[in-house]
PDB file of N, CA and C in Angstrom:
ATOM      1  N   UNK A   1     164.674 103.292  29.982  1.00  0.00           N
ATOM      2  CA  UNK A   1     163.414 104.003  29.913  1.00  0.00           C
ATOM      3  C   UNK A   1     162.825 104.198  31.306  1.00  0.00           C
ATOM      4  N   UNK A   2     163.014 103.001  32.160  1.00  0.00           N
ATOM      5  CA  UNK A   2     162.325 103.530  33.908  1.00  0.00           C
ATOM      6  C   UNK A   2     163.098 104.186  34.062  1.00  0.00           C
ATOM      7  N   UNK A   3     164.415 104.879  34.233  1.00  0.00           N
ATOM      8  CA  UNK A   3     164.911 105.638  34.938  1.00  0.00           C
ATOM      9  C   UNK A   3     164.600 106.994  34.412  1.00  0.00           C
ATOM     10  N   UNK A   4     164.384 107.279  33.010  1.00  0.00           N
ATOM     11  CA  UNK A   4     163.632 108.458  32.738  1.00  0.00           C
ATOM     12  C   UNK A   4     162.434 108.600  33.306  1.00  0.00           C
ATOM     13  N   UNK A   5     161.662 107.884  33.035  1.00  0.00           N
ATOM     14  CA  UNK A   5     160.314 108.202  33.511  1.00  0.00           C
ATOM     15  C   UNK A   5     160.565 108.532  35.010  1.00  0.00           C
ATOM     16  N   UNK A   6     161.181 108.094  35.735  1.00  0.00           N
ATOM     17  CA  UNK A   6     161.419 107.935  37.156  1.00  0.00           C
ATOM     18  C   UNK A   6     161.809 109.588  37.768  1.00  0.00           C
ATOM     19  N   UNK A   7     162.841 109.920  36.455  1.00  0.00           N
ATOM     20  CA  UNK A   7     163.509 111.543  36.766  1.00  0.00           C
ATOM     21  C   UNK A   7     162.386 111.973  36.304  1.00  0.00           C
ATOM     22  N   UNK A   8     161.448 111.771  35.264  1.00  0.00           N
ATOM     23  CA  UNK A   8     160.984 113.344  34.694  1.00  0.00           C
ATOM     24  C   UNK A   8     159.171 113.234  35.105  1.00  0.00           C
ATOM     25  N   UNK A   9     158.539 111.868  35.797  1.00  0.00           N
ATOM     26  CA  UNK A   9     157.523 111.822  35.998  1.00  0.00           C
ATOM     27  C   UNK A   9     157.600 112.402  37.352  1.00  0.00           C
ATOM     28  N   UNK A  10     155.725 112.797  38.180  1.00  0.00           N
ATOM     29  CA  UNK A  10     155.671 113.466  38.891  1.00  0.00           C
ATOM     30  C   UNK A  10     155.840 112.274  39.989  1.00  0.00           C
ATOM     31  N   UNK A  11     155.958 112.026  41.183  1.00  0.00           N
ATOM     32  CA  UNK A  11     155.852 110.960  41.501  1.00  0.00           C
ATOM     33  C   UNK A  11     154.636 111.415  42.990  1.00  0.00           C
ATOM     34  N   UNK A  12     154.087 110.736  42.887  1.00  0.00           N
ATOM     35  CA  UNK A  12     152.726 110.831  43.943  1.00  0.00           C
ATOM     36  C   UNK A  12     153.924 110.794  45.730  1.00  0.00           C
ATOM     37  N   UNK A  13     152.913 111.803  46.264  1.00  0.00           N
ATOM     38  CA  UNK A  13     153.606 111.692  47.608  1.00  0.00           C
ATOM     39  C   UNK A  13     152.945 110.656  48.440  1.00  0.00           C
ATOM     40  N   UNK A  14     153.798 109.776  49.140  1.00  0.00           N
ATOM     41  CA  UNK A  14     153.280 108.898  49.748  1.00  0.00           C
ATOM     42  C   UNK A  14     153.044 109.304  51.647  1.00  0.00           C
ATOM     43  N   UNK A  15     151.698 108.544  52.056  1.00  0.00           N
ATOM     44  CA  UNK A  15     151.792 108.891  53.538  1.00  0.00           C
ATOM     45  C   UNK A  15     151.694 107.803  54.574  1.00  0.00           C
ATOM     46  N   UNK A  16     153.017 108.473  55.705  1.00  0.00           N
ATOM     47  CA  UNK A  16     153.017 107.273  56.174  1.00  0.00           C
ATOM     48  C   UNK A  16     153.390 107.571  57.785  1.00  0.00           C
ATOM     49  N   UNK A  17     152.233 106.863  58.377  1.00  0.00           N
ATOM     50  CA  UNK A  17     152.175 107.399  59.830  1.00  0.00           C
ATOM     51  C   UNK A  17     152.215 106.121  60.844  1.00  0.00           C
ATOM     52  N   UNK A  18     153.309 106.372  61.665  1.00  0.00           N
ATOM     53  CA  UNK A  18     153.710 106.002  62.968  1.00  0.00           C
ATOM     54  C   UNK A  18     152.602 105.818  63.870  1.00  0.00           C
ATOM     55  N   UNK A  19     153.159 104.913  64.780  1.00  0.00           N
ATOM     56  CA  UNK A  19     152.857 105.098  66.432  1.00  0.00           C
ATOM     57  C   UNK A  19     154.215 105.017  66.977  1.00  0.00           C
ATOM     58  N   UNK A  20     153.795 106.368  67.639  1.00  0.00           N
ATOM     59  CA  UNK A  20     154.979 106.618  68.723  1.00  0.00           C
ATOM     60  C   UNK A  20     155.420 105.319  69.551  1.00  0.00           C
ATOM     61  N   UNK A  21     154.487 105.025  70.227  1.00  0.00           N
ATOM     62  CA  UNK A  21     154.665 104.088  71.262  1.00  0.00           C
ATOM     63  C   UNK A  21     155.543 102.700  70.366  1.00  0.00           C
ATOM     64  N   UNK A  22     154.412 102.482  69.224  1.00  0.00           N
ATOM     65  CA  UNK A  22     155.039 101.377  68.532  1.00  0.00           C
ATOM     66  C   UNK A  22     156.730 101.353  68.093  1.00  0.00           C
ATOM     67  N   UNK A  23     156.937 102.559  67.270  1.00  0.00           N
ATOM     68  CA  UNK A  23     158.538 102.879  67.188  1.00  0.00           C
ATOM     69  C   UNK A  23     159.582 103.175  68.584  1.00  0.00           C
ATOM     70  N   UNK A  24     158.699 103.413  69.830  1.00  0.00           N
ATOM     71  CA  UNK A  24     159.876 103.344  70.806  1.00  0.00           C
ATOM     72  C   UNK A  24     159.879 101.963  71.217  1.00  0.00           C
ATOM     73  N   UNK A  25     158.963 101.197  70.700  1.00  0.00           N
ATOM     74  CA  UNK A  25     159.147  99.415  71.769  1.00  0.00           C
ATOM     75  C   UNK A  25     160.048  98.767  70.200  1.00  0.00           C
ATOM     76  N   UNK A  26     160.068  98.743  69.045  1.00  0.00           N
ATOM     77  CA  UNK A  26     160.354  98.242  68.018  1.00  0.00           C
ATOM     78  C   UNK A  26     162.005  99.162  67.355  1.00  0.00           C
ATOM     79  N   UNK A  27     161.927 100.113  67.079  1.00  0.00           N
ATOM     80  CA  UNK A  27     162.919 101.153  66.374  1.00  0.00           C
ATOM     81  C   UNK A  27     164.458 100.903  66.898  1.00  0.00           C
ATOM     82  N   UNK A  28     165.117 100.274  66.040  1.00  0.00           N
ATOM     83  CA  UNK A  28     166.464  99.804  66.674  1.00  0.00           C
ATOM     84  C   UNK A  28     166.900 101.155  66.455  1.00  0.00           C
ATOM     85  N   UNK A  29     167.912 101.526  67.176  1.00  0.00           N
ATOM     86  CA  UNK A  29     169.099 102.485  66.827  1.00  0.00           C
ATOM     87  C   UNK A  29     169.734 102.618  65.885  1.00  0.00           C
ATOM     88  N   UNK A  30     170.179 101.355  65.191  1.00  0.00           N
ATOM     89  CA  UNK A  30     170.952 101.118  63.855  1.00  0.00           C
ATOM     90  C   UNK A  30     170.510 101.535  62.760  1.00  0.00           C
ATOM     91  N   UNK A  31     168.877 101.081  62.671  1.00  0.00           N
ATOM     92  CA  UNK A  31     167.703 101.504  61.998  1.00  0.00           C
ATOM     93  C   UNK A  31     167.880 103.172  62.324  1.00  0.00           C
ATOM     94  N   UNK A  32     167.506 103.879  63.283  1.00  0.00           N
ATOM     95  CA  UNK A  32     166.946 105.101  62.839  1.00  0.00           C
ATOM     96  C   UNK A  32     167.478 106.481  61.620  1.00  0.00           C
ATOM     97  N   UNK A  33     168.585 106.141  61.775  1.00  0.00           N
ATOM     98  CA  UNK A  33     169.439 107.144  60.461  1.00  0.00           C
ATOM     99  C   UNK A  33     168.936 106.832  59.333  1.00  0.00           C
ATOM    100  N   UNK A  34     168.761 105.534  58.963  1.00  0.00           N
ATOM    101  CA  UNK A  34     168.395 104.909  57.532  1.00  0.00           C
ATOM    102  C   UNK A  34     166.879 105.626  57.511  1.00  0.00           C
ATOM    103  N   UNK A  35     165.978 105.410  59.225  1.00  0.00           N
ATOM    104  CA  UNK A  35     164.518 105.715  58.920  1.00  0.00           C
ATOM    105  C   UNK A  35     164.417 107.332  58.621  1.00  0.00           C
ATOM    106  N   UNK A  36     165.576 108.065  59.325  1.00  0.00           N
ATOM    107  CA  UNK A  36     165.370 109.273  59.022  1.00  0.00           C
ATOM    108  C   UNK A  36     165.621 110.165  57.878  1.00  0.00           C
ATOM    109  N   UNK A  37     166.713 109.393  56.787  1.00  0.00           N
ATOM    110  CA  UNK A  37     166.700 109.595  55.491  1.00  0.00           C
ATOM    111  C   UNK A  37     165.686 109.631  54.768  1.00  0.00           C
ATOM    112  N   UNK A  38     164.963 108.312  54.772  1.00  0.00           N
ATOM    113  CA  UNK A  38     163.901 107.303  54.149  1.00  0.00           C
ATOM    114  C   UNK A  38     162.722 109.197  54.508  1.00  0.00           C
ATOM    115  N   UNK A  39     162.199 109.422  55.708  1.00  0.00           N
ATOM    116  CA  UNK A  39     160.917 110.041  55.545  1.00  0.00           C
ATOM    117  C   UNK A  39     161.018 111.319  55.388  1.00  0.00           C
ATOM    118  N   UNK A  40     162.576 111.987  54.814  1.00  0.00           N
ATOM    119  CA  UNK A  40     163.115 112.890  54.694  1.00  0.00           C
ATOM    120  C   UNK A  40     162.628 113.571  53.428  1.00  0.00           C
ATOM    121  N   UNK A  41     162.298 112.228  52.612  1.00  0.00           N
ATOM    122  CA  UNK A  41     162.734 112.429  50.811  1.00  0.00           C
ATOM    123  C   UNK A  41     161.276 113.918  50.880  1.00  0.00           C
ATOM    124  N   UNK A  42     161.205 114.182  50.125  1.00  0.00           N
ATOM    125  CA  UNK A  42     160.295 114.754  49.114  1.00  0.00           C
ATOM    126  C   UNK A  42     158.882 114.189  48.991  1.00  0.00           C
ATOM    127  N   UNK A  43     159.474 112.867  48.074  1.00  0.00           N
ATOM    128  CA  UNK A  43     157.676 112.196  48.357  1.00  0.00           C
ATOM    129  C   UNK A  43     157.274 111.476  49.242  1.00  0.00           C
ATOM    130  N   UNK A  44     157.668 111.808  50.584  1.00  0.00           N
ATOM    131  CA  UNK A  44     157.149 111.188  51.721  1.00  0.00           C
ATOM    132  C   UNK A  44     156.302 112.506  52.794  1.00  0.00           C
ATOM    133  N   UNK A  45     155.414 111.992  52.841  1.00  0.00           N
ATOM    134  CA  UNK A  45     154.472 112.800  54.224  1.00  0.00           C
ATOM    135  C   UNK A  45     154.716 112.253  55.051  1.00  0.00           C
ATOM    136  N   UNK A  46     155.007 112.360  56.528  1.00  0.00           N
ATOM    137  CA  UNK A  46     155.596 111.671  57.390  1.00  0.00           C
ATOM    138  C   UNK A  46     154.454 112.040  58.824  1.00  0.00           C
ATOM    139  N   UNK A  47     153.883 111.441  59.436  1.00  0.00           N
ATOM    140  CA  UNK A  47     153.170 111.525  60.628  1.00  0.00           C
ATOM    141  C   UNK A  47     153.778 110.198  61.647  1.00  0.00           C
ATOM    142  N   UNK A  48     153.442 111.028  62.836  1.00  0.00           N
ATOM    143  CA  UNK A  48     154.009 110.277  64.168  1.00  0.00           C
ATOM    144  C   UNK A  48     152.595 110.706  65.242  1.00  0.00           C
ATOM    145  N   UNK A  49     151.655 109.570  65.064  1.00  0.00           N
ATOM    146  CA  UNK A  49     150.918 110.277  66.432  1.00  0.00           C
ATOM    147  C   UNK A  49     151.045 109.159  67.634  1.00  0.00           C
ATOM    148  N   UNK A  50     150.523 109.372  68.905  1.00  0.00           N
ATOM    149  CA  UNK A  50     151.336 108.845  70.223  1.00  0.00           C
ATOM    150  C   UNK A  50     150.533 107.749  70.139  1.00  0.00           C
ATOM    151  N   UNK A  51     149.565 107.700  69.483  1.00  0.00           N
ATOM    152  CA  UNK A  51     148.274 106.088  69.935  1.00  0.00           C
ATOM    153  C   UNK A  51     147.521 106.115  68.493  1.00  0.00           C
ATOM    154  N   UNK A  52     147.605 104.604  67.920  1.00  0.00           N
ATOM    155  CA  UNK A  52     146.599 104.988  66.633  1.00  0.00           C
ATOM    156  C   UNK A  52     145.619 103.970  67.043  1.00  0.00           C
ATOM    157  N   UNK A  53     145.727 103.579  68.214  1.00  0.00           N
ATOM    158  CA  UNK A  53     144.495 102.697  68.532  1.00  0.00           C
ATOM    159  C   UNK A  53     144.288 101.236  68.186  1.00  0.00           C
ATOM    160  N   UNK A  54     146.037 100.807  67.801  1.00  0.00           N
ATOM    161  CA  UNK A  54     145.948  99.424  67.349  1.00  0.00           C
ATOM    162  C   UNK A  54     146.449  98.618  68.371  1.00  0.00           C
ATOM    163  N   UNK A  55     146.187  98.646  69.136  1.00  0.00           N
ATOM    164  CA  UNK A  55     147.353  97.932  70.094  1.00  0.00           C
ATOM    165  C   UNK A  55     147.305  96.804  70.443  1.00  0.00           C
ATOM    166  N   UNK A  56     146.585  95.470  69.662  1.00  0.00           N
ATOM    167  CA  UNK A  56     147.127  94.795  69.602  1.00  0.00           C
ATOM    168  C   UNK A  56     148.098  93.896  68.859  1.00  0.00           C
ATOM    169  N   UNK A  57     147.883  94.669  67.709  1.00  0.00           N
ATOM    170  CA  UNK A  57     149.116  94.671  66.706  1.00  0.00           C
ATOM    171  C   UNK A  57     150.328  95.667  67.421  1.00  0.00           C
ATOM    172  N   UNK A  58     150.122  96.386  68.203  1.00  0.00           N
ATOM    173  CA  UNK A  58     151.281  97.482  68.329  1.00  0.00           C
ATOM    174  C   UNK A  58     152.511  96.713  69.100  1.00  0.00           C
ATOM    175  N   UNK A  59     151.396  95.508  69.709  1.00  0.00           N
ATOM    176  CA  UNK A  59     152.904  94.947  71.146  1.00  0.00           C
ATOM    177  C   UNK A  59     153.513  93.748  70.274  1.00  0.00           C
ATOM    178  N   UNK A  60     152.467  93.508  69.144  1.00  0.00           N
ATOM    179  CA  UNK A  60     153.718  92.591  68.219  1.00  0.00           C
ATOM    180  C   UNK A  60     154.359  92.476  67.086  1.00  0.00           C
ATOM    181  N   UNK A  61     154.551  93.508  66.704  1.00  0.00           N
ATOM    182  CA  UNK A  61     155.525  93.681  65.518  1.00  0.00           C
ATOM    183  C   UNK A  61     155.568  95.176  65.255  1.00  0.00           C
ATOM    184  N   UNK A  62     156.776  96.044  64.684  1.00  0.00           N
ATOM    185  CA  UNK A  62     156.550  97.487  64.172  1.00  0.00           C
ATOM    186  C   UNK A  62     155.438  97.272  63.276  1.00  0.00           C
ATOM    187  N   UNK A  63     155.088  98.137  62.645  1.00  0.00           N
ATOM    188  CA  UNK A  63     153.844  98.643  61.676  1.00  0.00           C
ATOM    189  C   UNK A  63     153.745  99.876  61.387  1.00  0.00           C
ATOM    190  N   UNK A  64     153.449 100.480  60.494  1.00  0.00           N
ATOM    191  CA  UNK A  64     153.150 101.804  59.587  1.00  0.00           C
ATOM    192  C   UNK A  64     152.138 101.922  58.856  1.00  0.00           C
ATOM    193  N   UNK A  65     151.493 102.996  59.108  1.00  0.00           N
ATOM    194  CA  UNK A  65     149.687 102.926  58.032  1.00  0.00           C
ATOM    195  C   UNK A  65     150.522 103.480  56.757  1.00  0.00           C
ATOM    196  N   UNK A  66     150.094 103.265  55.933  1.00  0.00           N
ATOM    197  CA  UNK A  66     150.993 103.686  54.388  1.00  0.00           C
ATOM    198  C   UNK A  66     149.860 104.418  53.650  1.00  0.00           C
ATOM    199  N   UNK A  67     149.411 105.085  53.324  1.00  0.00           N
ATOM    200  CA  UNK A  67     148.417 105.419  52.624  1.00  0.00           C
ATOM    201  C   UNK A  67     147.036 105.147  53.284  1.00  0.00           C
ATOM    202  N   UNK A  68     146.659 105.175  54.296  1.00  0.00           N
ATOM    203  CA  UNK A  68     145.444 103.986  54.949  1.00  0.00           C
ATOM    204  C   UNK A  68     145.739 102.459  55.441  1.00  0.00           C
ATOM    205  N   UNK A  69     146.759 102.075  54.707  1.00  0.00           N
ATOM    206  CA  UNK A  69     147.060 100.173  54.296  1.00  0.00           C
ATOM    207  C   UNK A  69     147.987 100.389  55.544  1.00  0.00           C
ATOM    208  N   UNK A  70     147.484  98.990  56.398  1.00  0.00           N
ATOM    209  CA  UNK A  70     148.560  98.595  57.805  1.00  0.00           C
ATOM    210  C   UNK A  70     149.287  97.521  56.956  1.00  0.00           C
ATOM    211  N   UNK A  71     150.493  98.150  57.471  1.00  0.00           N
ATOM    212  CA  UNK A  71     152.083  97.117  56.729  1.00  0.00           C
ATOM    213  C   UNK A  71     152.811  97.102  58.079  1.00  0.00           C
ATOM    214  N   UNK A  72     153.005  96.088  58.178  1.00  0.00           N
ATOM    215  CA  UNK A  72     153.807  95.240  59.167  1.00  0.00           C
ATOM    216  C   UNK A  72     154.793  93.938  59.162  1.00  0.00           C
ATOM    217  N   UNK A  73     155.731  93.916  59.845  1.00  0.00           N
ATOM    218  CA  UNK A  73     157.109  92.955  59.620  1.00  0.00           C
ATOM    219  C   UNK A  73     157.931  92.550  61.053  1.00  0.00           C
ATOM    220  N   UNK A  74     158.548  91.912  60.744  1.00  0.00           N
ATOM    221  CA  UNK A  74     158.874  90.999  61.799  1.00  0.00           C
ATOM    222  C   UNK A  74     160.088  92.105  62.602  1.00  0.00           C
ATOM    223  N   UNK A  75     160.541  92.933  61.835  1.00  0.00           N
ATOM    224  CA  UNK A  75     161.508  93.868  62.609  1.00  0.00           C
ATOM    225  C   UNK A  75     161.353  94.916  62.041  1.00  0.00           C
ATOM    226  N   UNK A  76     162.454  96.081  62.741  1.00  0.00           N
ATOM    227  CA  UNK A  76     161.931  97.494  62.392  1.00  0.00           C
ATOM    228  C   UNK A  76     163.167  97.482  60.695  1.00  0.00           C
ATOM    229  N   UNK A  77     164.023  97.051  60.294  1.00  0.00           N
ATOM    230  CA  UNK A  77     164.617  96.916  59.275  1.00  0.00           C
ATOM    231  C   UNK A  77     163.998  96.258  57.678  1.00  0.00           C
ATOM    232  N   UNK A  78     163.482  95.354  57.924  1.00  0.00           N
ATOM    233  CA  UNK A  78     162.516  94.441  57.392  1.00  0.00           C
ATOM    234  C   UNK A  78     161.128  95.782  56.527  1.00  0.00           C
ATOM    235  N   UNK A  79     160.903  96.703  57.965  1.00  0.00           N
ATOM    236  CA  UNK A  79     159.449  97.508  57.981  1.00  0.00           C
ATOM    237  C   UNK A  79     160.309  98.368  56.966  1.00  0.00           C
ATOM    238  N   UNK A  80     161.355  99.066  57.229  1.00  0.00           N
ATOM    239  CA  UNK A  80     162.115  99.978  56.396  1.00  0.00           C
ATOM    240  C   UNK A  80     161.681  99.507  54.994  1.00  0.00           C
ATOM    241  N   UNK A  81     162.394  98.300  54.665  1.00  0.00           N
ATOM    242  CA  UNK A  81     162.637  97.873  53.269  1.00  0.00           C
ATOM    243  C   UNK A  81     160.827  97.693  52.637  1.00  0.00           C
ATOM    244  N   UNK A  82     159.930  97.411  53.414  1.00  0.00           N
ATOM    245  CA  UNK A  82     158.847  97.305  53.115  1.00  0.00           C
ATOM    246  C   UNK A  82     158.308  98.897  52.349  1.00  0.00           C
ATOM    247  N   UNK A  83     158.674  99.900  53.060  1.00  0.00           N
ATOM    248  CA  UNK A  83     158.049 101.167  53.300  1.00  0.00           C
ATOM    249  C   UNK A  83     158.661 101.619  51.729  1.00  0.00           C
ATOM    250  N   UNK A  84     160.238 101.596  51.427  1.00  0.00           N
ATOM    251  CA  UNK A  84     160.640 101.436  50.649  1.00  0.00           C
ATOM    252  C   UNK A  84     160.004 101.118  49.294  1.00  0.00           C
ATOM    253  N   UNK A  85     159.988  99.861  49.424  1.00  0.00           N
ATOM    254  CA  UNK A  85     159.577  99.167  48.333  1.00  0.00           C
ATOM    255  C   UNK A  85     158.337  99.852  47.698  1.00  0.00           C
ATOM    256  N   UNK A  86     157.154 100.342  48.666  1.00  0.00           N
ATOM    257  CA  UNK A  86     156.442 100.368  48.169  1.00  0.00           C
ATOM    258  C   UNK A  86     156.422 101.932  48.725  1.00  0.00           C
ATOM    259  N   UNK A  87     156.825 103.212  48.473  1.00  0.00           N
ATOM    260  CA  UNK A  87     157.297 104.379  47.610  1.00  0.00           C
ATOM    261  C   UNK A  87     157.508 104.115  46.584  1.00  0.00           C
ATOM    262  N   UNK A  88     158.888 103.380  46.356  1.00  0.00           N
ATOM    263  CA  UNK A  88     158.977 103.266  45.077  1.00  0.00           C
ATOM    264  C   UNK A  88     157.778 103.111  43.749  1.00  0.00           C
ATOM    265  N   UNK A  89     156.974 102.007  44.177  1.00  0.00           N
ATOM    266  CA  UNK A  89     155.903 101.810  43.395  1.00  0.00           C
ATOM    267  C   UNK A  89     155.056 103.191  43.077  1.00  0.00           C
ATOM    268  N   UNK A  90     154.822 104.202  43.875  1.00  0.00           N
ATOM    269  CA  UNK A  90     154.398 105.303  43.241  1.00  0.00           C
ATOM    270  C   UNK A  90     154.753 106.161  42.540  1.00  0.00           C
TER     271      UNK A  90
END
């Protein structure tokens, strides 16, 4: 039954915005193909601006505003599966 609902419901677009600066000190290489799939989909809005004005969260850990909500993790792989997870939920 979730996987129907999953195909035939609308699914809310989710938004989720970068700092530049933050993804060039954090963003492994290995990571970026996976990240560039990931904000590719459909229900993702994807923003990248150069300064969001957090910076002191910015020099210690990646982070992503998700909807408004700061989500943050100990690596940029970790942040993936986070970002993930919670798309899915919408």
């Amino acid at each position: 039954m979730k996987l129907i609902n999953k195909l035939f419901s609308k699914q809310k677009p989710v938004t989720i915005e970068f700092c530049q600066r933050n993804l060039d000190q954090f963003l492994k290489e290995e990571d970026s193909t996976e990240y560039g799939r990931f904000i590719n989909q459909k229900t993702i809005h994807y923003k990248e601006y150069e300064c969001q004005s957090k910076c002191k969260e910015c020099g210690q850990s990646p982070y992503a505003m998700v909807d408004g909500k700061f989500i943050s993790a100990e690596n940029s792989g970790v942040l993936l599966d986070k970002l993930k997870a919670l798309a899915d939920k919408k």
